[in-house]
Protein backbone atom coordinates (compact mmCIF):
# COMPACT_ATOMS: atom_id res chain seq x y z
CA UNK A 1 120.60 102.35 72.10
CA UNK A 2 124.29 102.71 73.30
CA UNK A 3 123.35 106.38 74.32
CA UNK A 4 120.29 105.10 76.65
CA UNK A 5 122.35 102.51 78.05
CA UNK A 6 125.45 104.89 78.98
CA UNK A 7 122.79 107.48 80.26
CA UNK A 8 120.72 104.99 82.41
CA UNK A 9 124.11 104.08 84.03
CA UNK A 10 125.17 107.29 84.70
CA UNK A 11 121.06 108.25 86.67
CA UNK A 12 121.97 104.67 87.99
CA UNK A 13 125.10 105.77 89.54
CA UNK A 14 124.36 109.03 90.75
CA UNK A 15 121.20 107.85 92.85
CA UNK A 16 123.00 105.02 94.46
CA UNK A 17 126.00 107.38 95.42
CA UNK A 18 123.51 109.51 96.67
CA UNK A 19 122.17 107.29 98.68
CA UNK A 20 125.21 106.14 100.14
CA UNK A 21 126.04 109.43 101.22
CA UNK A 22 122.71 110.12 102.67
CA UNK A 23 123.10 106.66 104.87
CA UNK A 24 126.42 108.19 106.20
CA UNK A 25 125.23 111.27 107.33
CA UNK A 26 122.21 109.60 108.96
CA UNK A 27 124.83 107.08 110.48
CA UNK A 28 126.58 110.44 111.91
CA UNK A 29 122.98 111.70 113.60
CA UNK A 30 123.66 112.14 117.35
CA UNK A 31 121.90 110.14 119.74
CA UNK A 32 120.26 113.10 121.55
CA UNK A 33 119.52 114.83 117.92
CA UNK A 34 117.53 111.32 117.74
CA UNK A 35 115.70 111.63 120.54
CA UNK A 36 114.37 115.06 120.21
CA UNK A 37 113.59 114.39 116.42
CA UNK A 38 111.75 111.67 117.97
CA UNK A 39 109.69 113.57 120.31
CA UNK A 40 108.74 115.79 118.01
CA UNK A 41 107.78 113.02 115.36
CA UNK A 42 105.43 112.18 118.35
CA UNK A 43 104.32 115.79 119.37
CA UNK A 44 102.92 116.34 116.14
CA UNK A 45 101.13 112.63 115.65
CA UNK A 46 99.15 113.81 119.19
CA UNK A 47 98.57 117.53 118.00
CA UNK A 48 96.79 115.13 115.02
CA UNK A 49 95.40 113.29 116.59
CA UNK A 50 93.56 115.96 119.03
CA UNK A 51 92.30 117.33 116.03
CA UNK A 52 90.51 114.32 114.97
CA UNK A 53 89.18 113.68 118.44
CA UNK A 54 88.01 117.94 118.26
CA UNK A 55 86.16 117.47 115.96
CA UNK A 56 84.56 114.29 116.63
CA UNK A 57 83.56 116.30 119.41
CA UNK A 58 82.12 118.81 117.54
CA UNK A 59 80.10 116.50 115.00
CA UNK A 60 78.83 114.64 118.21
CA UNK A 61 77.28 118.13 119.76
CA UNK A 62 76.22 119.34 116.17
CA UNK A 63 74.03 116.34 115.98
CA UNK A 64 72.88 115.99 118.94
CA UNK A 65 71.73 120.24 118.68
CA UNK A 66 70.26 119.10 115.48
CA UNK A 67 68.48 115.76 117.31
CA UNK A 68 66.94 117.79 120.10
CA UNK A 69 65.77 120.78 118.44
CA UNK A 70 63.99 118.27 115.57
CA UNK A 71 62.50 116.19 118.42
CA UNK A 72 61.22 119.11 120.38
């Protein structure tokens, strides 16, 4: 049991330092490296989302090729 214990503390204490290093580099991040992550965080949720609205597009003529040519 002693061995667990001394080896969960030791995981235990690597992730937290790890995370505490990770917050400081974030922390050191330049404002303008923010901004352009930002906008391209956004470019690519748009690029998405035209892709959903394609092919919405697409399933909206398919069906209505497939609605005309049955009613005809």
């Amino acid at each position: 049991m002693l061995t667990e214990d001394v080896l969960y503390e030791t995981y235990r204490t690597e992730k937290l330092s790890r995370s505490v290093d990770s917050n400081i580099r974030d922390s050191q991040i330049l404002p303008q490296e923010l901004a352009t992550q930002g906008v391209r965080i956004k470019e690519e949720q748009l690029r998405r989302e035209e892709e959903k609205v394609l092919g919405f597009s697409l399933n909206i003529q398919i069906w209505y090729f497939v609605d005309v040519r049955w009613n005809s």
